[in-house]
Every structure is written in structure tokens, then in C-alpha cells.
N, C-alpha and C. Protein backbone atom coordinates (compact mmCIF):
# COMPACT_ATOMS: atom_id res chain seq x y z
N UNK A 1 -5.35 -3.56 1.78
CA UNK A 1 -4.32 -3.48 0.79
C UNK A 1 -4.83 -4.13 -0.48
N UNK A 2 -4.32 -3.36 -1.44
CA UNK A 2 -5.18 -4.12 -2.65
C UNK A 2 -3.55 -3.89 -3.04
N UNK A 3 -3.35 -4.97 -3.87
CA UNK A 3 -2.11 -5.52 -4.72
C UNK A 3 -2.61 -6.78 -6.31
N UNK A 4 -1.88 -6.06 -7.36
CA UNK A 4 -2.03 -6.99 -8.06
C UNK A 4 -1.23 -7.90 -8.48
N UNK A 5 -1.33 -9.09 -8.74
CA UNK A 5 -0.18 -10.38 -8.57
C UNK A 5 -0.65 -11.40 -8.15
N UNK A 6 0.63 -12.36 -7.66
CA UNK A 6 0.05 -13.97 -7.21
C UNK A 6 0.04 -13.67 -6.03
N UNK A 7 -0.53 -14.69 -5.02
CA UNK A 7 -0.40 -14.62 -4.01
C UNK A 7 1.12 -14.70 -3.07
N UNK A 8 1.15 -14.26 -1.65
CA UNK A 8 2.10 -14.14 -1.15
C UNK A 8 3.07 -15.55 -0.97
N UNK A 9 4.39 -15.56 -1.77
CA UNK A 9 5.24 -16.71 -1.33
C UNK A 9 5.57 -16.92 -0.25
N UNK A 10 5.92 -17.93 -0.06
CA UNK A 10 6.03 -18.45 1.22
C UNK A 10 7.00 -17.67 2.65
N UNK A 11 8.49 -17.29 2.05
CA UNK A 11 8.89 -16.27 2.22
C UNK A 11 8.20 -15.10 2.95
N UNK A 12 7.92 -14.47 1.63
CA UNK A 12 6.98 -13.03 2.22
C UNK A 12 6.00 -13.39 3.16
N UNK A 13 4.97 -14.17 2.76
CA UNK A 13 3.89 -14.72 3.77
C UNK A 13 4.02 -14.67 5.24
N UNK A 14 5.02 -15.36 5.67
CA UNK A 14 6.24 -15.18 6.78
C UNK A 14 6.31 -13.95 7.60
N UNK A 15 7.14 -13.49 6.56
CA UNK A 15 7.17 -11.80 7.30
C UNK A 15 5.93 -10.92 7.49
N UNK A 16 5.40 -10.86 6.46
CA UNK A 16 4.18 -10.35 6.55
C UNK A 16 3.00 -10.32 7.59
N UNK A 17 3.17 -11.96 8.24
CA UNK A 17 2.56 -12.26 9.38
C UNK A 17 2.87 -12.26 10.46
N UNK A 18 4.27 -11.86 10.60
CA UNK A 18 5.27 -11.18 11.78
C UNK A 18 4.65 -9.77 11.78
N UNK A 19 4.33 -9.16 10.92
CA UNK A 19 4.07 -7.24 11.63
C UNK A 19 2.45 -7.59 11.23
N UNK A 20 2.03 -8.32 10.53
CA UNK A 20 0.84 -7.87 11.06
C UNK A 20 0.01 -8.55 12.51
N UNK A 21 0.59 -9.78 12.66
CA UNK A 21 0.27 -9.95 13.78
C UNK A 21 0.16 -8.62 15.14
N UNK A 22 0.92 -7.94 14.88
CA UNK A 22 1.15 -7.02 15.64
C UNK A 22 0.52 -5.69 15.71
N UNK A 23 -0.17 -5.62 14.34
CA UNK A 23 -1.29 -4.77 13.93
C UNK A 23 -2.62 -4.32 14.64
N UNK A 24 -2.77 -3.36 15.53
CA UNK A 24 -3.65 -3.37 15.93
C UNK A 24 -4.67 -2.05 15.41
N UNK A 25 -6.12 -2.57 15.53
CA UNK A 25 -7.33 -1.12 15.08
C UNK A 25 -6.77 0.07 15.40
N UNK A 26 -6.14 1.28 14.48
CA UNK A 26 -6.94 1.28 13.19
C UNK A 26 -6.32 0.56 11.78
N UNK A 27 -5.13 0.14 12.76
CA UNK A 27 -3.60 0.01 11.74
C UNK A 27 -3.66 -1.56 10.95
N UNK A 28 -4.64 -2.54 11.73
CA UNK A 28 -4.91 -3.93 10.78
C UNK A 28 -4.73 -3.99 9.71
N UNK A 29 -5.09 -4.64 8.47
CA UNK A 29 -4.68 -4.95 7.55
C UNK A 29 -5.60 -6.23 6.99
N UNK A 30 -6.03 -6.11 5.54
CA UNK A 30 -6.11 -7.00 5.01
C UNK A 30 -5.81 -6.49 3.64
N UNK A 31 -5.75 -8.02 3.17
CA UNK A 31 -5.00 -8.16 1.34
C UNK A 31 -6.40 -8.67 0.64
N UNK A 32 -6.35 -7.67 -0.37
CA UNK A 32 -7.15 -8.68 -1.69
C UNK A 32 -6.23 -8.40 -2.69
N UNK A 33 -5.35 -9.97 -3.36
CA UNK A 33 -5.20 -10.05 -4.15
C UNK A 33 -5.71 -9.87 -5.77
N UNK A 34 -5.15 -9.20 -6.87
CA UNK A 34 -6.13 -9.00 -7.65
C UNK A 34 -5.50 -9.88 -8.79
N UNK A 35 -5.67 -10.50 -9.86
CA UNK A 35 -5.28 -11.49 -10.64
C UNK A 35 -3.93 -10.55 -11.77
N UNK A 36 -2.65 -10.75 -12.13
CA UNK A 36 -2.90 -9.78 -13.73
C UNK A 36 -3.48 -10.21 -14.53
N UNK A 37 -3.60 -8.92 -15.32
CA UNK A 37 -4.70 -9.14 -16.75
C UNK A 37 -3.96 -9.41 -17.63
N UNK A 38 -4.27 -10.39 -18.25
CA UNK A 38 -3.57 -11.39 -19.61
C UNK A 38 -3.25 -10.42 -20.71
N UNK A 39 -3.54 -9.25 -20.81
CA UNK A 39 -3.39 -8.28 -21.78
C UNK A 39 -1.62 -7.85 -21.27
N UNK A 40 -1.33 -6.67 -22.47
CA UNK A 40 0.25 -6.28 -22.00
C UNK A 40 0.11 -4.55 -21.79
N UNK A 41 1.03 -4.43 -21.78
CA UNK A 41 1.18 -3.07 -21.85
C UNK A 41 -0.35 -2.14 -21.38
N UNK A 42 -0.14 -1.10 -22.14
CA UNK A 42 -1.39 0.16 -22.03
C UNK A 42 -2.82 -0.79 -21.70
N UNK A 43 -3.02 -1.73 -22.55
CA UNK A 43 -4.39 -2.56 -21.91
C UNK A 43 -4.19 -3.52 -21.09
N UNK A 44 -3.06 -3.76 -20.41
CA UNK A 44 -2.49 -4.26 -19.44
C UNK A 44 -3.43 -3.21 -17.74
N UNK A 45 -2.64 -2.25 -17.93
CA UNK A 45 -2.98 -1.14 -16.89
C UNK A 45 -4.10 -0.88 -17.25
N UNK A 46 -4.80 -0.32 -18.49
CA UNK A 46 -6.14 0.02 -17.81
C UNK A 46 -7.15 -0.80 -17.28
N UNK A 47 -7.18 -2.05 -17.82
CA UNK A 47 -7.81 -3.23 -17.45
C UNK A 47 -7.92 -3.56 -15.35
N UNK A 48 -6.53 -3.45 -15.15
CA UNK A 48 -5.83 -3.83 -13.64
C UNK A 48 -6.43 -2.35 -13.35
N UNK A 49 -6.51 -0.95 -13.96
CA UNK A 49 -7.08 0.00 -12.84
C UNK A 49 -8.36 -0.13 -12.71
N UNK A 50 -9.15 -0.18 -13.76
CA UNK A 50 -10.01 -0.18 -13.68
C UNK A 50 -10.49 -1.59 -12.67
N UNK A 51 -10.03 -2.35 -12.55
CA UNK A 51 -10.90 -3.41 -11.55
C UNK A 51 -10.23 -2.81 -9.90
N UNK A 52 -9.30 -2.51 -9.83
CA UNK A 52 -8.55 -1.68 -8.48
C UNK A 52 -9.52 -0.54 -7.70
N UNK A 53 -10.11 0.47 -9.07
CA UNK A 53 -10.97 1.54 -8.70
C UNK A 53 -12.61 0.77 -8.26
N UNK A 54 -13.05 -0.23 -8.92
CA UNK A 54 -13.98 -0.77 -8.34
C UNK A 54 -13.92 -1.37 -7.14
N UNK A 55 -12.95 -1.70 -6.14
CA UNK A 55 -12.72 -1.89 -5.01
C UNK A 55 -12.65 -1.08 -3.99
N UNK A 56 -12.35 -0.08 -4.60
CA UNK A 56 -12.21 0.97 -3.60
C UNK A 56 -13.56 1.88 -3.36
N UNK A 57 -13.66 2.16 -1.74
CA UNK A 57 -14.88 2.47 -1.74
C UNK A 57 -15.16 4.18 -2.20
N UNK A 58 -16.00 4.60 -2.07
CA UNK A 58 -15.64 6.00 -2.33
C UNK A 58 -15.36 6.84 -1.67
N UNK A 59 -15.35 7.27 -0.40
CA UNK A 59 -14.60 7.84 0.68
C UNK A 59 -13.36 7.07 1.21
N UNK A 60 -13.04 6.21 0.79
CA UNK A 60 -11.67 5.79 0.85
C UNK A 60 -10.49 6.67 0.94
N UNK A 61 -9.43 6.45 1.61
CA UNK A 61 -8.65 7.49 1.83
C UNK A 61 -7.42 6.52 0.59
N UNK A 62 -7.16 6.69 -0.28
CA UNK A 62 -6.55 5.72 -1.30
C UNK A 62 -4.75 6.78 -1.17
N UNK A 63 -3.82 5.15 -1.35
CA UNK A 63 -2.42 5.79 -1.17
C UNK A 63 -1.98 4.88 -2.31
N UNK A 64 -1.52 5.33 -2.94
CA UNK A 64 -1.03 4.81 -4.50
C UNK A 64 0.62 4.72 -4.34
N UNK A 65 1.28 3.26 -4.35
CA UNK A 65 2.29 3.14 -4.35
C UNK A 65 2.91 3.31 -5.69
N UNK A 66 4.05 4.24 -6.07
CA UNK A 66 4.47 4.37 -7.02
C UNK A 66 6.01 4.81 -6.89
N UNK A 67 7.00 4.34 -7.87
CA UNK A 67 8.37 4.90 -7.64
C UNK A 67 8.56 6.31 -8.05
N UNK A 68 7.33 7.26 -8.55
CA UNK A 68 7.53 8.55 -8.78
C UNK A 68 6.90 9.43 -7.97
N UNK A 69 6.30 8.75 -6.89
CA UNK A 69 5.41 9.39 -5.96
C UNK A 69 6.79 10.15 -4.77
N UNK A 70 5.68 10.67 -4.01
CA UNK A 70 6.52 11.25 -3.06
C UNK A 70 7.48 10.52 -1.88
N UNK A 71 8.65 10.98 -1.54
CA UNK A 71 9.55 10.24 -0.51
C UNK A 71 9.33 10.78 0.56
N UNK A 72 9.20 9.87 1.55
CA UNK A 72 8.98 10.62 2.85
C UNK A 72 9.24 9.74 4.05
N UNK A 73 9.54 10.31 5.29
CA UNK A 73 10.09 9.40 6.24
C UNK A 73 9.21 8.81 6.64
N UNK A 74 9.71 8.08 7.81
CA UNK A 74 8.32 6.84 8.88
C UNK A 74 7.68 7.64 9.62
N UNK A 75 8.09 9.38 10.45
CA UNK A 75 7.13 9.91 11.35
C UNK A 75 6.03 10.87 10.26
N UNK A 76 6.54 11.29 9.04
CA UNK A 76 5.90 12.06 7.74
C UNK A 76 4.64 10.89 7.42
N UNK A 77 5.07 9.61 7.58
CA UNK A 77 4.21 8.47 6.87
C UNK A 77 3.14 8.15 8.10
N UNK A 78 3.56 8.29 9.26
CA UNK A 78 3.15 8.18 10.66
C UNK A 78 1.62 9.10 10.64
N UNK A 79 2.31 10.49 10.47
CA UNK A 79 1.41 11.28 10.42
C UNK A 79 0.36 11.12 9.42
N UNK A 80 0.33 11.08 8.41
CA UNK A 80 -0.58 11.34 7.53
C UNK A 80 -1.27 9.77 7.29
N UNK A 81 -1.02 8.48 7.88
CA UNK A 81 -1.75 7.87 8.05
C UNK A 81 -2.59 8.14 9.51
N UNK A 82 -2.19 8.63 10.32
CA UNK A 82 -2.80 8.97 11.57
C UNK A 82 -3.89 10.09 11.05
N UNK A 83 -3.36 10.94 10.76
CA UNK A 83 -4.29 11.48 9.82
C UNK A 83 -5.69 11.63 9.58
N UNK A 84 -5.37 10.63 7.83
CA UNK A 84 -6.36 9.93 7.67
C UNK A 84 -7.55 9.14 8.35
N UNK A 85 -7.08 8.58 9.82
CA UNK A 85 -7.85 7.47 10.77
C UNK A 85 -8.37 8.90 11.46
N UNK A 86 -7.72 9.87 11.80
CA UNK A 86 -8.75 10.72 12.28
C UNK A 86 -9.77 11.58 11.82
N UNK A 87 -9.56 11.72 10.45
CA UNK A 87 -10.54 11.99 10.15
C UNK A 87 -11.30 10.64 9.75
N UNK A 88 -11.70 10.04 9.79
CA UNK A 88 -12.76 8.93 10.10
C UNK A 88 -12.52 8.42 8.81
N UNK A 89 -11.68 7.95 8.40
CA UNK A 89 -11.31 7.28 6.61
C UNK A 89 -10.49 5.94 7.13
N UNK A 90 -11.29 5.30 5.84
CA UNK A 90 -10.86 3.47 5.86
C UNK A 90 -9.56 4.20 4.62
N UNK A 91 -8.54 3.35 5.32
CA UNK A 91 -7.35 3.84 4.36
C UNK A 91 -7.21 2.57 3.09
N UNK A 92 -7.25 2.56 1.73
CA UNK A 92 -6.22 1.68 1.11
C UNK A 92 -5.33 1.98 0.55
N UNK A 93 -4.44 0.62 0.33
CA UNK A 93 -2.71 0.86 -0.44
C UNK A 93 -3.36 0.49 -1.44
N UNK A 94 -2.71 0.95 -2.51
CA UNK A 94 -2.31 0.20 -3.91
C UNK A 94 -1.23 -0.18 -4.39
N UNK A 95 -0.91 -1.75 -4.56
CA UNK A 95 0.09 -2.02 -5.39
C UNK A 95 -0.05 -1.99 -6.61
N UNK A 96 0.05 -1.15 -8.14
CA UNK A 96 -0.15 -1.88 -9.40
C UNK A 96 0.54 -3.15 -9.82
N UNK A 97 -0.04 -3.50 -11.08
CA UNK A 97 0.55 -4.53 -12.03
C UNK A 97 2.29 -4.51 -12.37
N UNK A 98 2.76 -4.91 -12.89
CA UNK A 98 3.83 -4.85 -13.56
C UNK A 98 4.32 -3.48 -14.90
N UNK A 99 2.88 -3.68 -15.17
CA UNK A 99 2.84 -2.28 -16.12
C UNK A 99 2.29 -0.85 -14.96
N UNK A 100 2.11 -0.96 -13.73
CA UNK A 100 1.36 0.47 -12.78
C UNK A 100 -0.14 0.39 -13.19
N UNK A 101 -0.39 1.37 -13.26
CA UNK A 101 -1.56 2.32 -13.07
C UNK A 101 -2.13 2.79 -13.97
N UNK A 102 -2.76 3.61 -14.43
CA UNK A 102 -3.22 4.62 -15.22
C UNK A 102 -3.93 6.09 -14.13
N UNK A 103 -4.13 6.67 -15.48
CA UNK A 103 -4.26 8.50 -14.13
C UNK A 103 -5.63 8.18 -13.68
N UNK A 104 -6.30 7.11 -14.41
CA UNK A 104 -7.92 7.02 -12.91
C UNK A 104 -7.56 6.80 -11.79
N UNK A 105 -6.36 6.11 -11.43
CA UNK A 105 -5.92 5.44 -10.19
C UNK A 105 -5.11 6.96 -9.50
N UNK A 106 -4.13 7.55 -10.35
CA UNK A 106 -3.37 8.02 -9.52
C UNK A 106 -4.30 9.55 -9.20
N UNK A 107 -5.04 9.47 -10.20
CA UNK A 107 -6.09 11.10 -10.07
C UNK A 107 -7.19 10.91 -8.90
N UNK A 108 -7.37 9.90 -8.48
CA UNK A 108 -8.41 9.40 -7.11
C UNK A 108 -7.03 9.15 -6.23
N UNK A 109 -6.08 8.89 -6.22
CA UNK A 109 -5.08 8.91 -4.85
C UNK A 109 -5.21 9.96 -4.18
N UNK A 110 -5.16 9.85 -2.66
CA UNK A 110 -5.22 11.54 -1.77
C UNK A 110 -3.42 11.49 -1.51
N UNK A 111 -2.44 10.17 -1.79
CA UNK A 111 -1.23 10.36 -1.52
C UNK A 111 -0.77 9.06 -2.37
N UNK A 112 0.75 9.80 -3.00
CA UNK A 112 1.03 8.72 -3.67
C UNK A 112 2.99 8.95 -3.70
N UNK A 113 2.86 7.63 -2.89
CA UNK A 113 4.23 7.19 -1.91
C UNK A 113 5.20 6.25 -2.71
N UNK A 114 5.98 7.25 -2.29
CA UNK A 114 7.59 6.54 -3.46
C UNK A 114 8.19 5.34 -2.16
N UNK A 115 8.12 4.03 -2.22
CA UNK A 115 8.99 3.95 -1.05
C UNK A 115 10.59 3.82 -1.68
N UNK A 116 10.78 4.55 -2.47
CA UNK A 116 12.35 4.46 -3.22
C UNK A 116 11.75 4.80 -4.82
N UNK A 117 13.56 5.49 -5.15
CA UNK A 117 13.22 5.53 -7.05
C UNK A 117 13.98 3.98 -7.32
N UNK A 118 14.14 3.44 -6.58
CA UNK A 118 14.73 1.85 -7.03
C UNK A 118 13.35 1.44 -7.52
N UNK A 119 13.55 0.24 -7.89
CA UNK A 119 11.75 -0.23 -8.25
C UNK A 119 12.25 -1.71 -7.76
N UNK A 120 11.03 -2.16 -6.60
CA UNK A 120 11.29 -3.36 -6.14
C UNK A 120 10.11 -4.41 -6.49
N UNK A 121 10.71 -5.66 -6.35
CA UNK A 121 9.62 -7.15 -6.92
C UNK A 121 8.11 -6.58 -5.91
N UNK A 122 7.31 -6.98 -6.34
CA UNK A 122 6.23 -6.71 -5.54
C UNK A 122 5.75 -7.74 -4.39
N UNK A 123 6.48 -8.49 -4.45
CA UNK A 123 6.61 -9.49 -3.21
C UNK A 123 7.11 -8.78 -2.16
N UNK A 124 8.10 -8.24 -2.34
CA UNK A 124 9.28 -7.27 -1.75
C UNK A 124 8.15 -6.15 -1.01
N UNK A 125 7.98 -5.54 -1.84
CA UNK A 125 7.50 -4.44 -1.49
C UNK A 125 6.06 -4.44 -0.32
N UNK A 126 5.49 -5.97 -0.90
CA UNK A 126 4.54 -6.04 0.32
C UNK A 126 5.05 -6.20 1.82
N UNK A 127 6.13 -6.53 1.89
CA UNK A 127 6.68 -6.67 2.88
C UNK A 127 7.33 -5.62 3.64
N UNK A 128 7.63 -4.49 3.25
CA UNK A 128 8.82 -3.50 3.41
C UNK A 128 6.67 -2.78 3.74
N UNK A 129 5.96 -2.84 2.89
CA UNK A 129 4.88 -2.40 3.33
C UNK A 129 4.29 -2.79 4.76
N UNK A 130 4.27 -3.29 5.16
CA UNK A 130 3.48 -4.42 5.95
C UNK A 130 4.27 -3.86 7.33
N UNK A 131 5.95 -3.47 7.34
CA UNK A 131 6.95 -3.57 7.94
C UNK A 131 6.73 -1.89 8.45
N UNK A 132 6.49 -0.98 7.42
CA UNK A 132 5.96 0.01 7.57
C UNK A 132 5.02 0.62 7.82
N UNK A 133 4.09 0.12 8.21
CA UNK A 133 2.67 -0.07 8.90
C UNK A 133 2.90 -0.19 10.42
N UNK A 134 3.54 -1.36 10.76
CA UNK A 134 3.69 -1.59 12.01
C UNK A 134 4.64 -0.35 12.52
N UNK A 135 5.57 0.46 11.94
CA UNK A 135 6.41 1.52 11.99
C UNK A 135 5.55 2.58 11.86
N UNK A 136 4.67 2.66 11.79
CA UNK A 136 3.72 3.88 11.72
C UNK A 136 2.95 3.88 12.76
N UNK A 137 2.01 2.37 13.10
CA UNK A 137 1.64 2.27 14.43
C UNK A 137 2.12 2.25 15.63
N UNK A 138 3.43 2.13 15.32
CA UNK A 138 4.45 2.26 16.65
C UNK A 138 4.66 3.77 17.04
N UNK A 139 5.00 4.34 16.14
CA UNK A 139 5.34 5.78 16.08
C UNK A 139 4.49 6.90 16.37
N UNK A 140 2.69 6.80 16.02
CA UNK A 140 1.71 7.31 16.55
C UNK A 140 1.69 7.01 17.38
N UNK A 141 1.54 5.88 18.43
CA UNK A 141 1.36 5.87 19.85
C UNK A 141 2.79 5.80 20.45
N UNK A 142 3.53 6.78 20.06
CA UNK A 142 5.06 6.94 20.85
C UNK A 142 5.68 5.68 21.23
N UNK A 143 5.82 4.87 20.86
CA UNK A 143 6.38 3.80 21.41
C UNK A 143 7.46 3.95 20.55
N UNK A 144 8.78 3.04 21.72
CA UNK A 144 10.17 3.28 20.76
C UNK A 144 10.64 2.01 20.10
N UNK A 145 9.91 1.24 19.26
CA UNK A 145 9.84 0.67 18.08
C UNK A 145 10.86 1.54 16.99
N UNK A 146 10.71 2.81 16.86
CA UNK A 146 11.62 3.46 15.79
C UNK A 146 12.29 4.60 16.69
N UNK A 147 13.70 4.51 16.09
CA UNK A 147 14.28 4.71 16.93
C UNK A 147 15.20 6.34 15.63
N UNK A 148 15.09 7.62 16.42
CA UNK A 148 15.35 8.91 15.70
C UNK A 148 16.83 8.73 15.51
């Protein structure tokens, strides 16, 4: 997971380590925090994509979190991260900055996931992420974790 921001509060931290504990290969998880860039606006984002796209490897299967991206359920999200692991791809998330993205980021996404048109704190959202992961790994190997 690549996210840009401070690190996880104490709070989130918490939860976060509740589902991923539970995370197992291919579905694990790790965070690199990325700093924001002291700039605002438009050189705000390109600054934050451009260091985001250098992280990512190049066969990366990249999922770009965005509130204009696509909505889709937990077995839709299930699938196409299952997916991805079968065809032999290291998956990453992206959280942007406060300002998003720019189109280098969203034009290299292979999927780019609305989890709502609400727009939530990004603390938040790592969590509801993290929460949905473990809901995806549950759901590929049939287990009734989620319930139709």
C-alpha cells in the first residue's frame, strides 16, 4: 500500500492491525508511507505522483483509490484482486495527497476504485481499506466472513 500522509494514528493503527493480522499470502500487506509535498495545489500532486510512480514497480498490478473511480461490491473487488494474484502480479493501492493524483498515476492504474462519492479522511480510508482486504481474502477462499 502506498499512501501519502502521516503516519497511522493510534486509533487507525489499531484496527489496521486487527485485519491485517489476519492477512494471509497473497493478501498481506505492507505500508510505505510517503511524506506530503510542502508545495499546494497542481505542484502539490505532481510532485506526490511523481514520487508514488517511482515506487511502483513496473509490472505492478496498480489500483488507484479515487472518489471518481469505479463502485463496486466486496465479491466484484474479491474477484479482480484474485485476479490479479493469478495472473502472477504484486498488487499496489494508492492513496493520494490531499490534492489526488495527476493522469501519470491514474493513466498507469489497471483499476481505479471509488470506495464511495463521499470523500473520507485518509486515516479513515486506510482502514475501511485494510478491512476490505481481509473481505476479499475471506471471500476468495469461500469462507463466510461476508455474509450475501
Amino acid at each position: 500500500m502506498l499512501a501519502v500522509g502521516k503516519k497511522h494514528e493510534s486509533w487507525v493503527k489499531e484496527g489496521i492491525d486487527r485485519y491485517e493480522k489476519r492477512l494471509r499470502k497473497p493478501f498481506d500487506v505492507s505500508w510505505q508511507l510517503l511524506p506530503h509535498s510542502a508545495r499546494e495545489g497542481e505542484a502539490a500532486r505532481a510532485e506526490e505522483s511523481e514520487r508514488i510512480l517511482q515506487r511502483v514497480e513496473r509490472d505492478a498490478f496498480l489500483v488507484l483509490l479515487d472518489e471518481r473511480g469505479a463502485n463496486v461490491d466486496s465479491p466484484a473487488l474479491a474477484a479482480r484482486i484474485q485476479g490479479a494474484f493469478d495472473a502472477g502480479k504484486q498488487i499496489v493501492v494508492v492513496i493520494g495527497g490531499a490534492y489526488g493524483v495527476d493522469d501519470s498515476v491514474r493513466s498507469r492504474a489497471q483499476f481505479v476504485w471509488s470506495l464511495s462519492q463521499l470523500v473520507f479522511p485518509h486515516q479513515l480510508v486506510r482502514l475501511v481499506l485494510a478491512e476490505q482486504l481481509y473481505r476479499a481474502q475471506e471471500i476468495a477462499a469461500g469462507r463466510p466472513y461476508h455474509h450475501v
